[in-house]
C-alpha atoms as a PDB file:
ATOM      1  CA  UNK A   1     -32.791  14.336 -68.172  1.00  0.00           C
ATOM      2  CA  UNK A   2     -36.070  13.244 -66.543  1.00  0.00           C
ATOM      3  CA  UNK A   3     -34.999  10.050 -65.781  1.00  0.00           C
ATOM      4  CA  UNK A   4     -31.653  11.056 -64.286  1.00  0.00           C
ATOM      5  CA  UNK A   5     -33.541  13.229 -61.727  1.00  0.00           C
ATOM      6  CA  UNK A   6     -35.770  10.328 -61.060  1.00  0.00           C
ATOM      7  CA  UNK A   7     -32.925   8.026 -60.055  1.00  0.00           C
ATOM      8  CA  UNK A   8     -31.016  11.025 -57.979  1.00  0.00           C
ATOM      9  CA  UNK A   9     -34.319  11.676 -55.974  1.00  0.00           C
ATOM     10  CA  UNK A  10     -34.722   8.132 -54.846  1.00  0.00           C
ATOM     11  CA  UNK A  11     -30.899   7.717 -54.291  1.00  0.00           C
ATOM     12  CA  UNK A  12     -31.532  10.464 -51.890  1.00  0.00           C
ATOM     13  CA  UNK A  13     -34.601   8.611 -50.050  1.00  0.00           C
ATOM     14  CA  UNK A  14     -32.563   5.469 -49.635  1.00  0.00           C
ATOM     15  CA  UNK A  15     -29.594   7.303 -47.831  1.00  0.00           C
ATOM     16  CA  UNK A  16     -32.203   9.164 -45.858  1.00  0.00           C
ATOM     17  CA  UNK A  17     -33.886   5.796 -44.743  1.00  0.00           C
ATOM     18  CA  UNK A  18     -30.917   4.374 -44.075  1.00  0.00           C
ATOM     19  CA  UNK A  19     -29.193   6.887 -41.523  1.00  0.00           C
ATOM     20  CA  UNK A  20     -32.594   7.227 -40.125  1.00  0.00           C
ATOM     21  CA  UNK A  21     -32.531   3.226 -39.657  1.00  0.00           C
ATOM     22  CA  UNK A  22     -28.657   3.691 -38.475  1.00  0.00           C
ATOM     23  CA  UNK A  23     -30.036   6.422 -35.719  1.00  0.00           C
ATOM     24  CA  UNK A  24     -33.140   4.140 -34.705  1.00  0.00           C
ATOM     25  CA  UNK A  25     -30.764   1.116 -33.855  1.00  0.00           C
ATOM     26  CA  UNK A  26     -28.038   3.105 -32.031  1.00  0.00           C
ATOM     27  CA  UNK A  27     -30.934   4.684 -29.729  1.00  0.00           C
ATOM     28  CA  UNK A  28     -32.081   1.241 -29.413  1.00  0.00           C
ATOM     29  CA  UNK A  29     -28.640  -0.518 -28.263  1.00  0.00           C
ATOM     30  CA  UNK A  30     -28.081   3.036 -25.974  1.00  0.00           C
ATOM     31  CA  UNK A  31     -31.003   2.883 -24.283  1.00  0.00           C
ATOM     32  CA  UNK A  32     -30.145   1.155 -21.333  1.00  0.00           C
ATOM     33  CA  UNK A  33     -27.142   3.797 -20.880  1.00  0.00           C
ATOM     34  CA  UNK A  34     -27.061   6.824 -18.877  1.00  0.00           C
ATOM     35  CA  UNK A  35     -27.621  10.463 -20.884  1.00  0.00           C
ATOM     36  CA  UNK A  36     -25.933  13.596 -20.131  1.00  0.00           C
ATOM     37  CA  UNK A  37     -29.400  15.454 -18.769  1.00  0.00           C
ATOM     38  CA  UNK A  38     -27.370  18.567 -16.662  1.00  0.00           C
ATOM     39  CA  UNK A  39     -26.005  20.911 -18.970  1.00  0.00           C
ATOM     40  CA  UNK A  40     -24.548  23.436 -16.832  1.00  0.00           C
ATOM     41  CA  UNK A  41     -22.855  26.115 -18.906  1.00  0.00           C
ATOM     42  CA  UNK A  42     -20.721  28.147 -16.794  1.00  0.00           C
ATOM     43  CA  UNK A  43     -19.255  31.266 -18.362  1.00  0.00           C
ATOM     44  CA  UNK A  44     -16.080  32.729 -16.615  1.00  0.00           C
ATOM     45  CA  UNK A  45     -14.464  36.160 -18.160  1.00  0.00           C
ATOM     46  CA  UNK A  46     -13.777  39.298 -16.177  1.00  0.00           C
ATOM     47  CA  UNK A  47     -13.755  43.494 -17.110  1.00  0.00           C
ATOM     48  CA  UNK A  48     -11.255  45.790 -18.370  1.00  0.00           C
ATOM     49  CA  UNK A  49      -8.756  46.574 -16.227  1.00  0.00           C
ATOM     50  CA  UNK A  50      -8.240  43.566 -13.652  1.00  0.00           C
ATOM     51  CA  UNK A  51      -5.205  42.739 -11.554  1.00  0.00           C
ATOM     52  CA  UNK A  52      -2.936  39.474 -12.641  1.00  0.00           C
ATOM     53  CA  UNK A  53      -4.265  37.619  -9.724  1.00  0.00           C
ATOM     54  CA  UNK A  54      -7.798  38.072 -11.054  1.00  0.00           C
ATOM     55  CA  UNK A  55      -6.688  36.570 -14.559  1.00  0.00           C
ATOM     56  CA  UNK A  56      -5.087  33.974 -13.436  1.00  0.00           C
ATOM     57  CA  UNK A  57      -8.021  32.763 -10.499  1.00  0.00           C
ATOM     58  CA  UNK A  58      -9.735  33.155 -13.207  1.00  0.00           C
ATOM     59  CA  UNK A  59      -7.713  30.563 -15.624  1.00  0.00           C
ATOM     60  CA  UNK A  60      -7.368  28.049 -12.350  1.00  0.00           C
ATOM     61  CA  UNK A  61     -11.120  27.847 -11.980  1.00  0.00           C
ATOM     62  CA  UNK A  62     -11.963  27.287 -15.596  1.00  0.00           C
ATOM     63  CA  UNK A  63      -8.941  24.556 -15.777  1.00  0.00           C
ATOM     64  CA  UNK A  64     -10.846  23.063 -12.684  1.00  0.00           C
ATOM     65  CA  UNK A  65     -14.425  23.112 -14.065  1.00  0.00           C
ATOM     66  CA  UNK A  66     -14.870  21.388 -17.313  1.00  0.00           C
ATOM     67  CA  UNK A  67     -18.034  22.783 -17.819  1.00  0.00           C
ATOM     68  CA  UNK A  68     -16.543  26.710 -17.938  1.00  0.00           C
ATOM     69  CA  UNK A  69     -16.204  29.151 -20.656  1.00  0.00           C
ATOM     70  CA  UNK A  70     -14.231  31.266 -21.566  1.00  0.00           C
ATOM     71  CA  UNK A  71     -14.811  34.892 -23.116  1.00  0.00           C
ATOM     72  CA  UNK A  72     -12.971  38.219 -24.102  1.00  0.00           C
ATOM     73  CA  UNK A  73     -12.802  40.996 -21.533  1.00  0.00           C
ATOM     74  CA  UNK A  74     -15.841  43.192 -21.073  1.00  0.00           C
ATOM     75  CA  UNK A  75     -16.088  46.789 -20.968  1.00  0.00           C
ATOM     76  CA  UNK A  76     -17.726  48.291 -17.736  1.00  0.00           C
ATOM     77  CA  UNK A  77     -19.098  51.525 -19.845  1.00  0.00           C
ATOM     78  CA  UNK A  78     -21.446  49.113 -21.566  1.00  0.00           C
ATOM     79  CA  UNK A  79     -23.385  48.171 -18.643  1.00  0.00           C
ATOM     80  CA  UNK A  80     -23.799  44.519 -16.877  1.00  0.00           C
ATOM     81  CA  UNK A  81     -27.214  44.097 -18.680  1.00  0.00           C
ATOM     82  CA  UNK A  82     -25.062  42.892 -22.234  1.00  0.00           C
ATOM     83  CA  UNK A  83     -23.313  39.945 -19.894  1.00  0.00           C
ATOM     84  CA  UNK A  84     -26.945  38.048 -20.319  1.00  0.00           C
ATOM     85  CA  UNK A  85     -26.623  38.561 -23.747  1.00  0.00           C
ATOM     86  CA  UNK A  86     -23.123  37.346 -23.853  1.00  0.00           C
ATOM     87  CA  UNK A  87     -24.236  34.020 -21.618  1.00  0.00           C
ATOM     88  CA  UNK A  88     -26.814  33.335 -24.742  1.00  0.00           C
ATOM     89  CA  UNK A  89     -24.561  33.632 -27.590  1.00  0.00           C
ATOM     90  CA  UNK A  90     -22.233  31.402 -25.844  1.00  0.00           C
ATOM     91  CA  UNK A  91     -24.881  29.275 -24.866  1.00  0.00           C
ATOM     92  CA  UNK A  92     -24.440  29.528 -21.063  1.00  0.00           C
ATOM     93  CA  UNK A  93     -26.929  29.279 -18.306  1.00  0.00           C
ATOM     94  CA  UNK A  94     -24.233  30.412 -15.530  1.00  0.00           C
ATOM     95  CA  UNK A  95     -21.845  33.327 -14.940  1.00  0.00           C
ATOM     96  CA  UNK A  96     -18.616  34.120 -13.308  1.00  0.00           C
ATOM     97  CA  UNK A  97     -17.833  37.972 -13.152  1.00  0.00           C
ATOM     98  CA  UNK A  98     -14.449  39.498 -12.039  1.00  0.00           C
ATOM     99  CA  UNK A  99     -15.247  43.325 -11.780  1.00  0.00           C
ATOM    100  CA  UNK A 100     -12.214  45.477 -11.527  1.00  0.00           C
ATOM    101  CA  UNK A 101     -12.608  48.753  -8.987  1.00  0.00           C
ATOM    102  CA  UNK A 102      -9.378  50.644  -9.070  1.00  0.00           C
ATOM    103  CA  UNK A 103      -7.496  48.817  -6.464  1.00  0.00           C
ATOM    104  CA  UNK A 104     -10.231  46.434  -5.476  1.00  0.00           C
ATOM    105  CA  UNK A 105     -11.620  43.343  -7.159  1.00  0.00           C
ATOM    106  CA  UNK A 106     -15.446  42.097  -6.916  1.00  0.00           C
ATOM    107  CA  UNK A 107     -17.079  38.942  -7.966  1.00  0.00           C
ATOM    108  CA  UNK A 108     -20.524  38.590  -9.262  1.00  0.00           C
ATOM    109  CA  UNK A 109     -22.325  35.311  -9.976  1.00  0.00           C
ATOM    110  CA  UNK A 110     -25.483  34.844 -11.886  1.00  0.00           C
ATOM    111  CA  UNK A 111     -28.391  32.596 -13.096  1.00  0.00           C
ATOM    112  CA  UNK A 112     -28.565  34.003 -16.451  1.00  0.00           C
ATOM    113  CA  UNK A 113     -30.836  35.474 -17.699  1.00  0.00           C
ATOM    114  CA  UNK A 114     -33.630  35.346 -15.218  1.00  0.00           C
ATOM    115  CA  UNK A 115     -31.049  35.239 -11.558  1.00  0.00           C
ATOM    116  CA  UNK A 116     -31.015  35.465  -8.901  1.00  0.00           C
ATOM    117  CA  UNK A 117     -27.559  37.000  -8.519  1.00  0.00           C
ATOM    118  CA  UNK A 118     -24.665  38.162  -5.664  1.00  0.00           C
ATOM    119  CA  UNK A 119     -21.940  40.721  -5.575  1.00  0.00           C
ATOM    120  CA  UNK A 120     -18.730  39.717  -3.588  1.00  0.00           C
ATOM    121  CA  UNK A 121     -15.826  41.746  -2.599  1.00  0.00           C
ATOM    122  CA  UNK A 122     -12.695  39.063  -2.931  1.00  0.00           C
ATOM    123  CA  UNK A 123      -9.970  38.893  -0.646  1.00  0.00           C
ATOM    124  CA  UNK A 124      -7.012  36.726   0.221  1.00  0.00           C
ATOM    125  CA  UNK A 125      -6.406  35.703  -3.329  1.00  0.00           C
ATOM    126  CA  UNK A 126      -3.463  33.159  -3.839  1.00  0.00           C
ATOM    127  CA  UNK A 127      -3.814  30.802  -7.478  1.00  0.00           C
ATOM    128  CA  UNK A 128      -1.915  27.541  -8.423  1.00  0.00           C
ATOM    129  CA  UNK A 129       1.231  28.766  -9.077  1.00  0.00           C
ATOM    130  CA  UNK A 130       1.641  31.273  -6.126  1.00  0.00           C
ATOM    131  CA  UNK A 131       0.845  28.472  -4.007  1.00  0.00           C
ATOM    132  CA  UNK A 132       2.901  25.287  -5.393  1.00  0.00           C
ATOM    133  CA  UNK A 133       1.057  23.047  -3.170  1.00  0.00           C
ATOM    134  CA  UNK A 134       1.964  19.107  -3.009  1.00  0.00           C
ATOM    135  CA  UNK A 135      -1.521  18.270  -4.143  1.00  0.00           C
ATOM    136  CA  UNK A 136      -2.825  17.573  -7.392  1.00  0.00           C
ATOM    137  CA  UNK A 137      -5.827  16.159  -9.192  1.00  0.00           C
ATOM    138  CA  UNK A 138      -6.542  14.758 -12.663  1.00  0.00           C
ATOM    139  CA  UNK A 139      -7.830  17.534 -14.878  1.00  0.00           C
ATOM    140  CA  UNK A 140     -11.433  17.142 -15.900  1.00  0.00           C
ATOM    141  CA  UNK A 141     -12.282  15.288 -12.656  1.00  0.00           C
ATOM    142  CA  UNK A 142     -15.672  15.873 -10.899  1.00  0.00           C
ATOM    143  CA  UNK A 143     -15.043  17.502  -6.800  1.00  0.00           C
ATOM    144  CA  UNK A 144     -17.573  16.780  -4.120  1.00  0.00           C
ATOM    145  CA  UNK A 145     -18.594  20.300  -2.772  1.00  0.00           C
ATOM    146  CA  UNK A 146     -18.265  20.649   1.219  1.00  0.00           C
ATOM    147  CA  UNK A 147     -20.248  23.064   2.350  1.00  0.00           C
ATOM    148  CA  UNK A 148     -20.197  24.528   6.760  1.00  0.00           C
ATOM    149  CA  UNK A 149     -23.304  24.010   8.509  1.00  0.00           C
ATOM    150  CA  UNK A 150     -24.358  27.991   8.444  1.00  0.00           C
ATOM    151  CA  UNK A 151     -25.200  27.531   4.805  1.00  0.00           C
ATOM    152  CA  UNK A 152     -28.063  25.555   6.316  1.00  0.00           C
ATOM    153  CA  UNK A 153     -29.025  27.897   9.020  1.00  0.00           C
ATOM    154  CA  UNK A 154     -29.797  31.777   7.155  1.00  0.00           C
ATOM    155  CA  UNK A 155     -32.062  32.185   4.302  1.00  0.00           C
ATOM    156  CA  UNK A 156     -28.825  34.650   2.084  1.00  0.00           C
ATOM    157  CA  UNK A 157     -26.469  31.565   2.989  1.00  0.00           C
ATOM    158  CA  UNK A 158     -29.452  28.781   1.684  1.00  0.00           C
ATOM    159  CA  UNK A 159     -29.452  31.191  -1.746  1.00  0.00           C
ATOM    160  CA  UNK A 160     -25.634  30.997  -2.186  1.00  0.00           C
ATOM    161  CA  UNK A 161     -25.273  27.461  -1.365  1.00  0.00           C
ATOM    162  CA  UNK A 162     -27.710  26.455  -4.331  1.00  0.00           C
ATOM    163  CA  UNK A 163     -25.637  29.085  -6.719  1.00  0.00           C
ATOM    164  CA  UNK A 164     -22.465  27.406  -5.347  1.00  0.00           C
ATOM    165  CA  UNK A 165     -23.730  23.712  -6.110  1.00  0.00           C
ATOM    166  CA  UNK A 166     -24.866  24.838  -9.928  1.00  0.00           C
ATOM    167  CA  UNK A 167     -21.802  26.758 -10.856  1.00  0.00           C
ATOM    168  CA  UNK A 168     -18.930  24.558  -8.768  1.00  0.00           C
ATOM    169  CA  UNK A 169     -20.670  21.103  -9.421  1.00  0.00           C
ATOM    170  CA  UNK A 170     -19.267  19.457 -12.583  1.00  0.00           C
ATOM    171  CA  UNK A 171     -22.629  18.027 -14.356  1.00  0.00           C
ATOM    172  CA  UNK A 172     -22.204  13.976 -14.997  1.00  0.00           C
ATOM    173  CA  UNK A 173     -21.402  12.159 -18.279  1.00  0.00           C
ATOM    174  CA  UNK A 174     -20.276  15.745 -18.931  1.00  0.00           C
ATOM    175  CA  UNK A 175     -17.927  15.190 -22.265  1.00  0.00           C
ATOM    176  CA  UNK A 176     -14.938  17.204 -21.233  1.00  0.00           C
ATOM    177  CA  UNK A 177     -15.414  15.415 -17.534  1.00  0.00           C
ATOM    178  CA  UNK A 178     -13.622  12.643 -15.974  1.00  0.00           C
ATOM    179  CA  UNK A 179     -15.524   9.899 -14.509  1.00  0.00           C
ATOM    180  CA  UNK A 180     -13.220  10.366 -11.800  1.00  0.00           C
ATOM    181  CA  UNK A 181     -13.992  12.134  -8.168  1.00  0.00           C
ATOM    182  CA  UNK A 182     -10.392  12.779  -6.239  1.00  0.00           C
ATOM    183  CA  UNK A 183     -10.798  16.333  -5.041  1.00  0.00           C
ATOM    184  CA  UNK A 184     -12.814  18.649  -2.793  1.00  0.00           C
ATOM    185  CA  UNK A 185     -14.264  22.391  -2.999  1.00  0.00           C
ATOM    186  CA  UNK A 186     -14.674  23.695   0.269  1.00  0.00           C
ATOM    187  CA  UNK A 187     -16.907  26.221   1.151  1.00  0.00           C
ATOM    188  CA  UNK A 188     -16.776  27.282   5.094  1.00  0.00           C
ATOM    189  CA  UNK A 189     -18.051  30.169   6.846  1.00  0.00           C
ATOM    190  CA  UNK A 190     -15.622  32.326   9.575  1.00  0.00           C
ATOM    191  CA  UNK A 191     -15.878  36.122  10.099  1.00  0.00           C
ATOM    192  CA  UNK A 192     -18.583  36.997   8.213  1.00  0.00           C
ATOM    193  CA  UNK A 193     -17.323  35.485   5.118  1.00  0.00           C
ATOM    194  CA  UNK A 194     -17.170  32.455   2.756  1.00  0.00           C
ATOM    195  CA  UNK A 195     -13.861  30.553   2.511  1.00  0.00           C
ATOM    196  CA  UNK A 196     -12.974  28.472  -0.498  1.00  0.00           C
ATOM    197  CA  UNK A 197     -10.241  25.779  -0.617  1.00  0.00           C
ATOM    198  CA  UNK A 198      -9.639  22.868  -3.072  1.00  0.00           C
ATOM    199  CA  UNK A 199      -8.027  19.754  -0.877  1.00  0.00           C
ATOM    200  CA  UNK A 200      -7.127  16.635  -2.692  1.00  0.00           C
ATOM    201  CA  UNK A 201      -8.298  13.267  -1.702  1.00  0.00           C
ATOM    202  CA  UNK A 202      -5.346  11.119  -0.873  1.00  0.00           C
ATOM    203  CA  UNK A 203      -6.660   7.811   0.987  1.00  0.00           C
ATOM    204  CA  UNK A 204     -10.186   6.788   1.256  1.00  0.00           C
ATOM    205  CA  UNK A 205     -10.162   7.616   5.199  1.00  0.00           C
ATOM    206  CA  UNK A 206     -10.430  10.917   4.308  1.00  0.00           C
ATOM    207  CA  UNK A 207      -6.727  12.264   4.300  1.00  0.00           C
ATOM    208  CA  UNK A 208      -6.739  15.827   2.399  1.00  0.00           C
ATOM    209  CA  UNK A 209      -3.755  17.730   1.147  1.00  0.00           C
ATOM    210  CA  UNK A 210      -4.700  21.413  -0.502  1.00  0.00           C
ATOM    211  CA  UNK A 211      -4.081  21.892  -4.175  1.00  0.00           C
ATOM    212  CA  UNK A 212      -5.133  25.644  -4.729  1.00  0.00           C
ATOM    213  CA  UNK A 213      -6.751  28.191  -5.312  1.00  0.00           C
ATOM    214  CA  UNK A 214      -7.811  29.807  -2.418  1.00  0.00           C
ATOM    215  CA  UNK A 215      -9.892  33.254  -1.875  1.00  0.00           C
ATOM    216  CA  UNK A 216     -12.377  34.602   0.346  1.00  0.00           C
ATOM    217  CA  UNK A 217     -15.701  35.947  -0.568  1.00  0.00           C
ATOM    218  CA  UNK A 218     -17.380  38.717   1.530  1.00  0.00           C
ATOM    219  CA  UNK A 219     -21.280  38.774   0.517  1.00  0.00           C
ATOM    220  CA  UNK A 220     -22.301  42.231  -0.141  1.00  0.00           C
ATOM    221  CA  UNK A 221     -25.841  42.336  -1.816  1.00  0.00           C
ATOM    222  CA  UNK A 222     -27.681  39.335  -3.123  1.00  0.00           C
ATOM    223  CA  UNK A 223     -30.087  40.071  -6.376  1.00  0.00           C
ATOM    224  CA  UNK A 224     -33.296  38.653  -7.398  1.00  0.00           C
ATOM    225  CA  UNK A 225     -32.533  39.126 -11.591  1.00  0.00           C
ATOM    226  CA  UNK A 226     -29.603  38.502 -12.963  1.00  0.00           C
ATOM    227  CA  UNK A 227     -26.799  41.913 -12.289  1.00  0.00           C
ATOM    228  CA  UNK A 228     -29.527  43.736 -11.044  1.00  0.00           C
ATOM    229  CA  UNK A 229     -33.296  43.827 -10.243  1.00  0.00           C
ATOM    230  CA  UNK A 230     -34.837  43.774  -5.921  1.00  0.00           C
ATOM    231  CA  UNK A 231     -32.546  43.412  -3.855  1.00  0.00           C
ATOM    232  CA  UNK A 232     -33.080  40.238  -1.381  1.00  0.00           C
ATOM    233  CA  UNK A 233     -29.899  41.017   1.043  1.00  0.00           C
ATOM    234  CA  UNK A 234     -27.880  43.403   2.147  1.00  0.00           C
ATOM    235  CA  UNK A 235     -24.820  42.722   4.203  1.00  0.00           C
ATOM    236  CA  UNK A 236     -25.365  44.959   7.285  1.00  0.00           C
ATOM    237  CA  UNK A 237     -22.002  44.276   8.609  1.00  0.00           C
ATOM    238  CA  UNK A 238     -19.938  44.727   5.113  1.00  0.00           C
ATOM    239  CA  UNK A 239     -17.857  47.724   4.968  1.00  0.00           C
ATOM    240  CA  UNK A 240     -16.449  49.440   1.727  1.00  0.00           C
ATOM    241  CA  UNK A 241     -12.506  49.269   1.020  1.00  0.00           C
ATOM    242  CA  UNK A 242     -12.565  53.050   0.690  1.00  0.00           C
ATOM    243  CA  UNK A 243     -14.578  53.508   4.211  1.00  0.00           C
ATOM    244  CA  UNK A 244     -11.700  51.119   5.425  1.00  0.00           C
ATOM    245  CA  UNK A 245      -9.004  53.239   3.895  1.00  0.00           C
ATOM    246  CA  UNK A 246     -10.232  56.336   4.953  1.00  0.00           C
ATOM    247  CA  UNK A 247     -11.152  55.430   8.588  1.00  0.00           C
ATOM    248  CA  UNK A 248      -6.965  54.090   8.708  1.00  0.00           C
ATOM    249  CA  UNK A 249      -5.972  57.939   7.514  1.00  0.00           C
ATOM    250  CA  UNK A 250      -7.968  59.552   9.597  1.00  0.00           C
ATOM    251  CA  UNK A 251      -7.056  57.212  13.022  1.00  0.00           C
ATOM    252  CA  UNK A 252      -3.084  58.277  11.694  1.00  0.00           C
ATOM    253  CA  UNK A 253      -3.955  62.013  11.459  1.00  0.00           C
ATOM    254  CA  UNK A 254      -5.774  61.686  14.858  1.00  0.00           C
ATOM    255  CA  UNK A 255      -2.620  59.970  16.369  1.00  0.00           C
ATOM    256  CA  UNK A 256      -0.462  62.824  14.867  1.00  0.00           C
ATOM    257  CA  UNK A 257      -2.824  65.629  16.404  1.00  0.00           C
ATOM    258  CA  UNK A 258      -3.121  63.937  19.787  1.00  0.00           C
ATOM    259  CA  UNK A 259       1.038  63.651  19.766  1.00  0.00           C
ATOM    260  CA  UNK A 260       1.458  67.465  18.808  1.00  0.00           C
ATOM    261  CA  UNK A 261      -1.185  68.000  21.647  1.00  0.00           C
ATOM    262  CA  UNK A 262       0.781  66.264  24.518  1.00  0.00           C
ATOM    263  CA  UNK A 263       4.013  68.108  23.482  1.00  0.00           C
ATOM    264  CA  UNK A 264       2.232  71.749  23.544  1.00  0.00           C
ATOM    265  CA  UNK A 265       1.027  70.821  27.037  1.00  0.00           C
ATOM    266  CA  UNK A 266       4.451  69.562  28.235  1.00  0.00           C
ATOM    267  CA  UNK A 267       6.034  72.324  27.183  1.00  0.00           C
ATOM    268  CA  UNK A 268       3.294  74.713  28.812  1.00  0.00           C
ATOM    269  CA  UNK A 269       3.585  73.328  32.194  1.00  0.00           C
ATOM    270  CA  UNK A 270       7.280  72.861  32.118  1.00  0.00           C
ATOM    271  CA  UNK A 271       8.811  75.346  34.361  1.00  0.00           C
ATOM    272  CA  UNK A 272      11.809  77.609  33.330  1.00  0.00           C
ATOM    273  CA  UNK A 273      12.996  78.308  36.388  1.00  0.00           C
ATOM    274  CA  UNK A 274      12.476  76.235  39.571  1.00  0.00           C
ATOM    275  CA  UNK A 275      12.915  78.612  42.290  1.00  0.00           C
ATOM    276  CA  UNK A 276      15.060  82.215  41.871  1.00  0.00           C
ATOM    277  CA  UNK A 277      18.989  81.811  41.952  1.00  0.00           C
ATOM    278  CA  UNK A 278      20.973  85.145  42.938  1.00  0.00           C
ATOM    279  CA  UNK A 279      24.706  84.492  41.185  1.00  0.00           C
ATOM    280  CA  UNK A 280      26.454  86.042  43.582  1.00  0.00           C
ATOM    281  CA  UNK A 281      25.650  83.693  46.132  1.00  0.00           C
ATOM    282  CA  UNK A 282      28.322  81.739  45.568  1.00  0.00           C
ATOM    283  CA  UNK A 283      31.094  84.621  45.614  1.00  0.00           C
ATOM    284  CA  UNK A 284      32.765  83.445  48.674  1.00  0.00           C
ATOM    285  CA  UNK A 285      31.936  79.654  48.717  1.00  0.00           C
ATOM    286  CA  UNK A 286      34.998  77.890  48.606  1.00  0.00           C
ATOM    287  CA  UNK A 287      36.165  74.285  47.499  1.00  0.00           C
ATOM    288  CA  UNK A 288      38.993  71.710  48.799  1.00  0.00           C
ATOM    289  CA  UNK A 289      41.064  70.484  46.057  1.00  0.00           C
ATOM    290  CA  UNK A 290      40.838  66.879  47.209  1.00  0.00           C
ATOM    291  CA  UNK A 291      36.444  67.968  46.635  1.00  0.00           C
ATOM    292  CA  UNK A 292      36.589  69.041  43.125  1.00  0.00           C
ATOM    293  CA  UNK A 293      34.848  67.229  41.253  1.00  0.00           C
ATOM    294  CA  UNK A 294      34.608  67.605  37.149  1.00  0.00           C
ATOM    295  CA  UNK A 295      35.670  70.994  35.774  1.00  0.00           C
ATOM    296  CA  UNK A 296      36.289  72.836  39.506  1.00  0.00           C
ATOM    297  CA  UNK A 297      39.636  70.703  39.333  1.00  0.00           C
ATOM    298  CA  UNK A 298      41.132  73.030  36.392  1.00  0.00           C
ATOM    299  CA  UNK A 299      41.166  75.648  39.447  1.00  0.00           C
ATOM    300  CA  UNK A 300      43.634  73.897  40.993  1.00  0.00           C
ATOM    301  CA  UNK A 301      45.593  72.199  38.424  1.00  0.00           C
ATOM    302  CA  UNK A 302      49.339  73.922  38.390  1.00  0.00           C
ATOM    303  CA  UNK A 303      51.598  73.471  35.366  1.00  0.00           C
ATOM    304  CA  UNK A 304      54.205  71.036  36.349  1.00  0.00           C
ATOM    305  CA  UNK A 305      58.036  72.793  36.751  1.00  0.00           C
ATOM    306  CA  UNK A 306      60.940  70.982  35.262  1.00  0.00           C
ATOM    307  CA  UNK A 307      63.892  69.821  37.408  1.00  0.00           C
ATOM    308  CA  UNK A 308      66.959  72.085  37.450  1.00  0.00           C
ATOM    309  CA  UNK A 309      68.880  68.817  36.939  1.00  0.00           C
ATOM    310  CA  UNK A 310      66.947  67.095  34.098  1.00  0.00           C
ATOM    311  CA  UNK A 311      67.372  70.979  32.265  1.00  0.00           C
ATOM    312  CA  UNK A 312      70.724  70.755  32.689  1.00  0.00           C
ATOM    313  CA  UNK A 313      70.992  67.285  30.862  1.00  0.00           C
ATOM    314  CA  UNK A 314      68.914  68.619  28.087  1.00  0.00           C
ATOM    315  CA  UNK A 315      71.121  71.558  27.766  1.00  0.00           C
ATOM    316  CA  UNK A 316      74.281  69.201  27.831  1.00  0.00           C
ATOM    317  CA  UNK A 317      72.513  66.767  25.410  1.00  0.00           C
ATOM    318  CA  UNK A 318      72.283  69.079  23.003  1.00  0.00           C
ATOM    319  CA  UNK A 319      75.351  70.131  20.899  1.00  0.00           C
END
């Protein structure tokens, strides 16, 4: 029995030596390759609740990012605080957040776990097959990311630009990747707000031809943790959905009052009576025949008389 463990112990150190040789001389041939060093993690999922439009934006992003995840639907009673803790069991470093708000939708994007983070109200949402553009792009394929001049300009847009370029940028070497670039994100700035669009690439001029999705992102408040923490921006200009709504109701009921208004004045300063009438002032007026005009001719109309002649053929007509 001794023996037999002997042998079994250094079968065991051979097989280890070898795979370790085996490792040694694949790291040796691979060393002049390229490694996959940026392993962005992007986790995409959304809360309880959403619209259809929200799950499928949701599906066309993570079909166009290779690097996405995908997770079960959250529930907003819990809190956003778990959604770091949800990142690090899936082994993510960035989030994707569709919040659902009765009738309105919000995006949040994160740095997990340490941020910073932004809040977006999301507009204008049309996904692949709403859209049925002409363009297409092999799936897996790495975009270039366009971004407007602005992003440049303001500290908030400098912030988003660098979240953009982590979450929408498709790492290299990434397994699930193609080592293919043929289509665009676009990220341009009009109104006050972010504008996304995917454009193929057709020709190497530069022709484009839009493939879908598209949305538009108004910036609401930019975070320095991750869902939550200082606040580093506020939109000054941003204005609520329900402000919105309610500002729309009350411009109807003020149209309503104003209309009620002008009729109760019309009819106060319409006159009854122009100027006083006495009816018998017209007693003794008389009028031509060949004047009468309307209902004054039934004065003068006269039944028509029959001819004594044409009564006599009736009478003789009849037997």
């Amino acid at each position: 029995m001794g023996k037999r463990k002997a042998i079994e112990q250094i079968v065991k150190r051979q097989k280890r030596l070898r795979n370790t040789e085996r490792v040694e001389s694949k790291t040796e041939k691979s060393g002049d390759k390229e490694k996959w060093t940026n392993k962005q993690r992007v986790l995409i999922f959304a809360s309880r609740g959403v619209s259809f439009l929200a799950r499928h934006l949701a599906s066309d992003l993570r079909t166009l990012m290779p690097h996405a995840r995908a997770d079960s639907k959250l529930d907003k009673a819990k809190g956003f605080f778990e959604i770091n803790e949800i990142c690090e069991m899936r082994n993510c470093n960035k989030c994707i957040f569709f919040e659902a708000r009765k009738r309105d939708m919000y995006l949040w994007t994160s740095n997990t776990p340490h941020g910073p983070s932004a809040k977006f109200l999301i507009e204008n949402i049309h996904t692949l097959a709403e859209l049925k553009m002409t363009g297409n792009c092999l799936r897996g394929s790495r975009p270039i990311l366009s971004f407007d001049p602005e992003f440049d300009n303001l500290p908030h847009y400098q912030i988003l630009k660098e979240l953009f370029t982590q979450m929408f940028g498709t790492p290299k070497l990434h397994p699930r990747s193609q080592p293919f670039i043929d289509h665009v994100f676009t990220f341009s700035i009009a109104d006050d707000r972010i504008w996304f669009r995917n454009y193929q690439i057709i020709e190497e001029d530069g022709s484009l031809t839009e493939i879908g999705p598209r949305f538009v992102l108004n910036p609401i408040k930019i975070f320095r943790g991750s869902f939550g923490g200082p606040m580093l921006y506020e939109n000054p200009k941003y204005v609520s959905p329900n402000q919105y709504r309610a500002q729309l109701k009350k411009n109807a009921g003020l149209r309503f009052k104003n209309k009620v208004e002008s009729q109760m004045g019309h009819q106060v300063r319409k006159m009854k009576d122009t100027y006083n009438i006495d009816p018998l002032d017209e007693i003794f007026t008389t009028i031509k025949p060949e004047d009468a005009k309307g209902q004054e001719k039934l004065t003068y109309y006269r039944r028509k008389r029959s001819h004594p002649k044409d009564a006599g053929e009736k009478i003789a007509a009849t037997p």
